[in-house]
C-alpha atoms as a PDB file:
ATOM      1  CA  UNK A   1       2.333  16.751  10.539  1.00  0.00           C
ATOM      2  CA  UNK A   2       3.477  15.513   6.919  1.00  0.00           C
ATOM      3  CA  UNK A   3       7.283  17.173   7.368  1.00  0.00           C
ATOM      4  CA  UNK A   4       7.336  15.435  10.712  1.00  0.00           C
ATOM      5  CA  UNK A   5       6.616  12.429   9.051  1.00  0.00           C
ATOM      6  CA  UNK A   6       8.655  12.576   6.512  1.00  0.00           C
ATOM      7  CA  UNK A   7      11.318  13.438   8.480  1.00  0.00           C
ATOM      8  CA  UNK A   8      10.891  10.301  10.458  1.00  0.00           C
ATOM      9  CA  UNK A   9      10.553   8.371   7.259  1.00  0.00           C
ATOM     10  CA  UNK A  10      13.906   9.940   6.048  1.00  0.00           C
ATOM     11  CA  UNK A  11      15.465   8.949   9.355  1.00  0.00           C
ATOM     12  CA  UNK A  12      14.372   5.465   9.348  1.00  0.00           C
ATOM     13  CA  UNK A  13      15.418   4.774   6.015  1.00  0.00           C
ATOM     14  CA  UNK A  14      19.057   6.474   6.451  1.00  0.00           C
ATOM     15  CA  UNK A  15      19.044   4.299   9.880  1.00  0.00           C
ATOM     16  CA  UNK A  16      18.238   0.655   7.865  1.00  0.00           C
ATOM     17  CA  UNK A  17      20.810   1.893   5.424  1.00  0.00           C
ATOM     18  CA  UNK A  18      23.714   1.973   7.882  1.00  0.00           C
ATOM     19  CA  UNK A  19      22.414  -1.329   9.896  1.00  0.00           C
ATOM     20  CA  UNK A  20      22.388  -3.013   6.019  1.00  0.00           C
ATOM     21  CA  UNK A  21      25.580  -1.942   5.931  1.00  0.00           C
ATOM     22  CA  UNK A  22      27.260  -2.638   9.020  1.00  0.00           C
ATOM     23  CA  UNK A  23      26.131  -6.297   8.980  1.00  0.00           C
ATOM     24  CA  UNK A  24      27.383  -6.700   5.610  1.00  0.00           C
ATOM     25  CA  UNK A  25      31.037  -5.456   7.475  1.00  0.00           C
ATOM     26  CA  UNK A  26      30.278  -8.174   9.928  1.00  0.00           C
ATOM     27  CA  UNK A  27      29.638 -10.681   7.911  1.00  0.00           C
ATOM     28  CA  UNK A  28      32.923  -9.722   6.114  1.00  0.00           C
ATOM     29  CA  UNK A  29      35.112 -10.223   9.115  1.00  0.00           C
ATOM     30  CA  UNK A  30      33.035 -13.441  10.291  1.00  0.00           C
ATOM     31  CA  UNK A  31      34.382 -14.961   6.801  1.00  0.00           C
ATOM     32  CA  UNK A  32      37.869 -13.790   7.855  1.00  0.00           C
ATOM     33  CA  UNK A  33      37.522 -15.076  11.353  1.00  0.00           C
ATOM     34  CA  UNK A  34      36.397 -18.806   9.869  1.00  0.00           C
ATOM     35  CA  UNK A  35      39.719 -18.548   7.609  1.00  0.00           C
ATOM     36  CA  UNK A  36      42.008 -17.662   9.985  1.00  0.00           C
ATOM     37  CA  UNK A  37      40.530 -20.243  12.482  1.00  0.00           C
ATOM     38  CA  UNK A  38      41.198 -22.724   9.582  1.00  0.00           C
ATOM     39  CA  UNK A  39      44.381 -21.836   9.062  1.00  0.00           C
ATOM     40  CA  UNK A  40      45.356 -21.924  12.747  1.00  0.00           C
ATOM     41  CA  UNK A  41      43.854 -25.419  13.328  1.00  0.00           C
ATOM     42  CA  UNK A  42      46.280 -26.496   9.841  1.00  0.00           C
ATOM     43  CA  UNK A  43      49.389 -24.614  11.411  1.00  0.00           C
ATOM     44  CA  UNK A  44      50.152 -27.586  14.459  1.00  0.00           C
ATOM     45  CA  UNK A  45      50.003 -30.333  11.293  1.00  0.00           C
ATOM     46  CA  UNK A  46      52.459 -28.418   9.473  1.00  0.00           C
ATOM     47  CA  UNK A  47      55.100 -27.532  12.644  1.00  0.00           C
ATOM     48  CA  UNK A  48      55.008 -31.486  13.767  1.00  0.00           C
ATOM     49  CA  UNK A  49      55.216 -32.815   9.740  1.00  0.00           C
ATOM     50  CA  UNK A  50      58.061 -29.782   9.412  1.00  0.00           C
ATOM     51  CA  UNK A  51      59.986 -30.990  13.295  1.00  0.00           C
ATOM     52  CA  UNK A  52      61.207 -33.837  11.942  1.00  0.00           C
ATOM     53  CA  UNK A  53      63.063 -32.829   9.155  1.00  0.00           C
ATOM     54  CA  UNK A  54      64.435 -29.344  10.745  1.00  0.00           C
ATOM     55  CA  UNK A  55      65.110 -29.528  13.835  1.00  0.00           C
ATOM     56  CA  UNK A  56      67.806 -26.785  14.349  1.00  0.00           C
ATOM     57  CA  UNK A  57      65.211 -24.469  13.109  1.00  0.00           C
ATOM     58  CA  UNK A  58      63.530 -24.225  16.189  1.00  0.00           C
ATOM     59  CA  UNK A  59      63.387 -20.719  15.970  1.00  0.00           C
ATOM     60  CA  UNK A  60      61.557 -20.610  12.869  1.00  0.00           C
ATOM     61  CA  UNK A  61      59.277 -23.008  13.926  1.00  0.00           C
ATOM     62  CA  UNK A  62      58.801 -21.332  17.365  1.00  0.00           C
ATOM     63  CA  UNK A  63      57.855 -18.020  15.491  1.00  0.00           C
ATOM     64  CA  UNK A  64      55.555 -19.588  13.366  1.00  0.00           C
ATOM     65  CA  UNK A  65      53.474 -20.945  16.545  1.00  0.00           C
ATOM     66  CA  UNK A  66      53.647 -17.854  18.842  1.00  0.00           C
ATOM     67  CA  UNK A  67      51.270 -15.946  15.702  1.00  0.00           C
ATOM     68  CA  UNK A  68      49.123 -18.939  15.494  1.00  0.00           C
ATOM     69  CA  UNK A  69      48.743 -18.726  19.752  1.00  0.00           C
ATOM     70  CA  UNK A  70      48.608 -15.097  19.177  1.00  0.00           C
ATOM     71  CA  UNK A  71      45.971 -15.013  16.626  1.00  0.00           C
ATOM     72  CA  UNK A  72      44.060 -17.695  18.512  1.00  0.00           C
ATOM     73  CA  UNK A  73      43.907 -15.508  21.482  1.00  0.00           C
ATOM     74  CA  UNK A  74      43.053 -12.100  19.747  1.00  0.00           C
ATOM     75  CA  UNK A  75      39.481 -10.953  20.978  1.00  0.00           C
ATOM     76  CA  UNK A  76      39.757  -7.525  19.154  1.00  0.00           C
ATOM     77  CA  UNK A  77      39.869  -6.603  15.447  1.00  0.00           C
ATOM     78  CA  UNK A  78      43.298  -4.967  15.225  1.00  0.00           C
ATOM     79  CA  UNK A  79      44.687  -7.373  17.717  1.00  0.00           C
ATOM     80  CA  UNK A  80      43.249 -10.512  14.869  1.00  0.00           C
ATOM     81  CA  UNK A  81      45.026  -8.206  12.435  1.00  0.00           C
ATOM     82  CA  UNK A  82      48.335  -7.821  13.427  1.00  0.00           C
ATOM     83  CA  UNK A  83      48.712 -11.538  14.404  1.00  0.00           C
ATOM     84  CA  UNK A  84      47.871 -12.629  10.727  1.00  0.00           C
ATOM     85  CA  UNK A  85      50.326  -9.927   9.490  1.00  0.00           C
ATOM     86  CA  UNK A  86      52.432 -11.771  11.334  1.00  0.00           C
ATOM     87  CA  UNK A  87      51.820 -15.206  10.756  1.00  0.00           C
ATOM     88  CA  UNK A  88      52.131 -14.543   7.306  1.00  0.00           C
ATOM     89  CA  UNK A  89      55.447 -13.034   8.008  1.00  0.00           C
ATOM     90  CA  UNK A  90      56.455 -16.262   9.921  1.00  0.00           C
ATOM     91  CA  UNK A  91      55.152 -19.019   7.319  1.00  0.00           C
ATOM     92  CA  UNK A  92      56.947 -17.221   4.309  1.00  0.00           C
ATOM     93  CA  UNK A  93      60.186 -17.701   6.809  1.00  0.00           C
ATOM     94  CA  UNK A  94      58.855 -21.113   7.350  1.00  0.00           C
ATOM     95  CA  UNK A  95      58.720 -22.219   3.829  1.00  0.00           C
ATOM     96  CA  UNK A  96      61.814 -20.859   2.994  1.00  0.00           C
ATOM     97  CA  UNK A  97      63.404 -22.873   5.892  1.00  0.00           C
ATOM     98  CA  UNK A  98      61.317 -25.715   4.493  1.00  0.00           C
ATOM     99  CA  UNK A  99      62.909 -25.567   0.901  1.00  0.00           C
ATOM    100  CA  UNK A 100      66.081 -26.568   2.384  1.00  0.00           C
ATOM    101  CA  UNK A 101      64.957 -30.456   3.027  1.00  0.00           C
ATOM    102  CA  UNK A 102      64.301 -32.414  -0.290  1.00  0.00           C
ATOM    103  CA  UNK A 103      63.397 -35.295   1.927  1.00  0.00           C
ATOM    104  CA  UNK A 104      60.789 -32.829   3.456  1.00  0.00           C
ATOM    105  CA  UNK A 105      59.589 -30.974   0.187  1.00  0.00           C
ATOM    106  CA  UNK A 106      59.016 -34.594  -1.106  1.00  0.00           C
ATOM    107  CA  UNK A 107      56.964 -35.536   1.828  1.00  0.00           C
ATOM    108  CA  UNK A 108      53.155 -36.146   1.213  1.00  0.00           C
ATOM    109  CA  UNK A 109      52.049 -35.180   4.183  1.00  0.00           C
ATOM    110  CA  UNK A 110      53.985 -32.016   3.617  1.00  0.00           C
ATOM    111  CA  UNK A 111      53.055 -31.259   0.219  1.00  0.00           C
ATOM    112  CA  UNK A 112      49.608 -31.882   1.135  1.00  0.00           C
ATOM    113  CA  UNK A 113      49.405 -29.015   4.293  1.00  0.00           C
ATOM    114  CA  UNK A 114      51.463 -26.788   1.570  1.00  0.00           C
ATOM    115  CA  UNK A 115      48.318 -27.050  -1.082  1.00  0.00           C
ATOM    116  CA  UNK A 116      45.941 -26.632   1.684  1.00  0.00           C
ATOM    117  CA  UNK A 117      47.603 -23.478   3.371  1.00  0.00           C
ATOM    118  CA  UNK A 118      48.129 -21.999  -0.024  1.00  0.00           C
ATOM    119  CA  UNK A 119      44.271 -22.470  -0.889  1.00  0.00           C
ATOM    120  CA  UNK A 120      43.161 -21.241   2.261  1.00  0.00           C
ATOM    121  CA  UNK A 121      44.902 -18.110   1.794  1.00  0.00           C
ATOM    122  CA  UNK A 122      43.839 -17.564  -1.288  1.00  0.00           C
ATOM    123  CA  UNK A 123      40.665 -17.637  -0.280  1.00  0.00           C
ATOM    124  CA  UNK A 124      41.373 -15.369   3.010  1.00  0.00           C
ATOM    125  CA  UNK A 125      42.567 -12.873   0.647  1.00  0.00           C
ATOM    126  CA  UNK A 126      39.247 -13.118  -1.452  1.00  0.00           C
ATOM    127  CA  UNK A 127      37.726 -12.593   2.079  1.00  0.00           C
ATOM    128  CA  UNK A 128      40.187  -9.516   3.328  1.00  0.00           C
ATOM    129  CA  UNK A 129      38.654  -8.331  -0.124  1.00  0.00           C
ATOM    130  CA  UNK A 130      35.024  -8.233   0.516  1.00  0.00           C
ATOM    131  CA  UNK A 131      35.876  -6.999   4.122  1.00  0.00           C
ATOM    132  CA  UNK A 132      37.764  -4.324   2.991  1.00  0.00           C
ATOM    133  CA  UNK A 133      34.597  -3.445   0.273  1.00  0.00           C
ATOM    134  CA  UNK A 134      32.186  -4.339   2.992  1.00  0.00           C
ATOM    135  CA  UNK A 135      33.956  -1.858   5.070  1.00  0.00           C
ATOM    136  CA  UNK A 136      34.398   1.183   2.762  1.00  0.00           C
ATOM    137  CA  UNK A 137      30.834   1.093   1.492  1.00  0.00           C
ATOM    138  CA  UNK A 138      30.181   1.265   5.528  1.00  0.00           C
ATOM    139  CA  UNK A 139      32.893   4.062   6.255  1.00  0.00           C
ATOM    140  CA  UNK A 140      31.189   6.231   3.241  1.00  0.00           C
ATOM    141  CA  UNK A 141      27.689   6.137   4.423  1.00  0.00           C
ATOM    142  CA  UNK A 142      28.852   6.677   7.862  1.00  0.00           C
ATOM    143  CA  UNK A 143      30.871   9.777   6.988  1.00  0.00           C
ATOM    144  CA  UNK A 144      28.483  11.571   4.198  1.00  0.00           C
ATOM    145  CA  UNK A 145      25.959  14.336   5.337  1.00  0.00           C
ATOM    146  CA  UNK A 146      22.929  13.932   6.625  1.00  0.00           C
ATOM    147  CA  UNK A 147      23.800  10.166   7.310  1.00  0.00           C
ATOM    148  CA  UNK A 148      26.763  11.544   9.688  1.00  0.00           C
ATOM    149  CA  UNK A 149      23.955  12.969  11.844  1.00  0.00           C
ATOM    150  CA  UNK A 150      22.328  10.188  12.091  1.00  0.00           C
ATOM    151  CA  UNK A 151      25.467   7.711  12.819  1.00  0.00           C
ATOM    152  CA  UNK A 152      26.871   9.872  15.273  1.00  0.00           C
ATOM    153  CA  UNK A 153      22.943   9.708  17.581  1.00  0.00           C
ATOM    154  CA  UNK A 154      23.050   5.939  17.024  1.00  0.00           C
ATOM    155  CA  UNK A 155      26.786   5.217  17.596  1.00  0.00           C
ATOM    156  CA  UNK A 156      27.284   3.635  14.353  1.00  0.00           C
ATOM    157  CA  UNK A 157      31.568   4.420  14.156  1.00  0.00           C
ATOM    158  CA  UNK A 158      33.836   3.823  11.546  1.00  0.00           C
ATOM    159  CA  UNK A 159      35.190   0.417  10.917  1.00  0.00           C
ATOM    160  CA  UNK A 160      39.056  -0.219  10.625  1.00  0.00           C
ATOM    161  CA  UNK A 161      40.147  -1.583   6.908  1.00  0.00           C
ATOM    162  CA  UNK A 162      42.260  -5.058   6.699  1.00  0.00           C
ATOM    163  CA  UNK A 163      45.578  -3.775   5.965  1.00  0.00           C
ATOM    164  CA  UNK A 164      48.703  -5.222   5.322  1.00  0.00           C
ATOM    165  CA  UNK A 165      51.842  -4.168   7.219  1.00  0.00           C
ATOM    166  CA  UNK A 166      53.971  -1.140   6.596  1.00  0.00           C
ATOM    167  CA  UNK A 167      56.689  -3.557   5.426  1.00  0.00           C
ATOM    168  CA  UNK A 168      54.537  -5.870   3.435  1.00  0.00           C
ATOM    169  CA  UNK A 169      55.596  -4.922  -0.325  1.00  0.00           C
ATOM    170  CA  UNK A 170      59.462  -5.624   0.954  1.00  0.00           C
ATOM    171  CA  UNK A 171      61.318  -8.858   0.709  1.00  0.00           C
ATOM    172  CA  UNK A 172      61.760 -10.636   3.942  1.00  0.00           C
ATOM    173  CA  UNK A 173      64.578 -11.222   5.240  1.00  0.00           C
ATOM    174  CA  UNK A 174      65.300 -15.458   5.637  1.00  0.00           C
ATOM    175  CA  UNK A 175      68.286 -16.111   7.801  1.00  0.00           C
ATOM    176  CA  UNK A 176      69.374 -20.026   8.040  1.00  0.00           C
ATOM    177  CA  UNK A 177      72.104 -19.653  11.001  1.00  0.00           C
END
């Protein structure tokens, strides 16, 4: 009767261990989530303050909107993702575009969406950070024995990692034509 109990006793505790653990990866991508949301709701200010001055850039400014659509519309992890790979991609295009237009880069307005875009992904990095820890800690204790038994009854998976693009360390490619 004492084995059986502590059996039980081991499973419990090896159970609370992986909950602990996968709502410390939730909480992780709930402070991405609020970020990105941020920085989607900023994106419209900056397109209309940024119309004005370039308006043969439409394409520019067009990709720049289809991520922030995109990542609005996401409903899955990797779909939320890839659409802030991309809109990354698209706003360092969109900045570069913008440093053509001293009327623009001396714009308050402007220069004011800049600062705030720049600190909010500074601190959506910070978040893709703790994720990322949130999320190893997770994937260990998922994947080392006896807790593997245990995650695999209870359906407790692996979590995917916030990664960058393939392409990501590369310079991008800024074409004003």
């Amino acid at each position: 009767m004492a084995i059986i109990a502590v059996i039980v006793l081991f499973f419990i505790i090896i159970y609370n261990n992986l909950t602990k653990k996968r709502i410390l990866v939730r909480e992780g991508w709930s402070g991405i989530g609020t970020f990105l949301q941020q920085r989607n709701d900023m994106i419209p200010n900056l397109v209309e303050t940024v119309k004005g001055y370039a308006v043969h850039e439409s394409n520019t400014l067009q990709e720049v909107v289809k991520w922030r659509n995109r990542s609005v519309a996401a409903t899955s992890t990797t779909e939320k993702m890839e659409a802030s790979n991309r809109m990354n991609e698209a706003l360092v295009n969109f900045f570069a575009v913008a440093e053509q237009y001293p009327d623009l880069k001396a714009n308050t307005n402007f220069l004011s969406l800049q600062a705030d875009l720049k600190e909010m992904e500074v601190s959506l990095n910070q978040s893709r950070r703790y994720y990322n820890g949130a999320v190893r800690d997770y994937n260990q204790a998922v994947a080392v024995f006896p807790n593997n038994i245990i995650s695999g009854m209870f359906g407790f998976m692996a979590e995917p990692f916030f990664q960058e693009e393939a392409g990501a360390g590369a310079v991008p490619r800024v074409s004003f034509s």
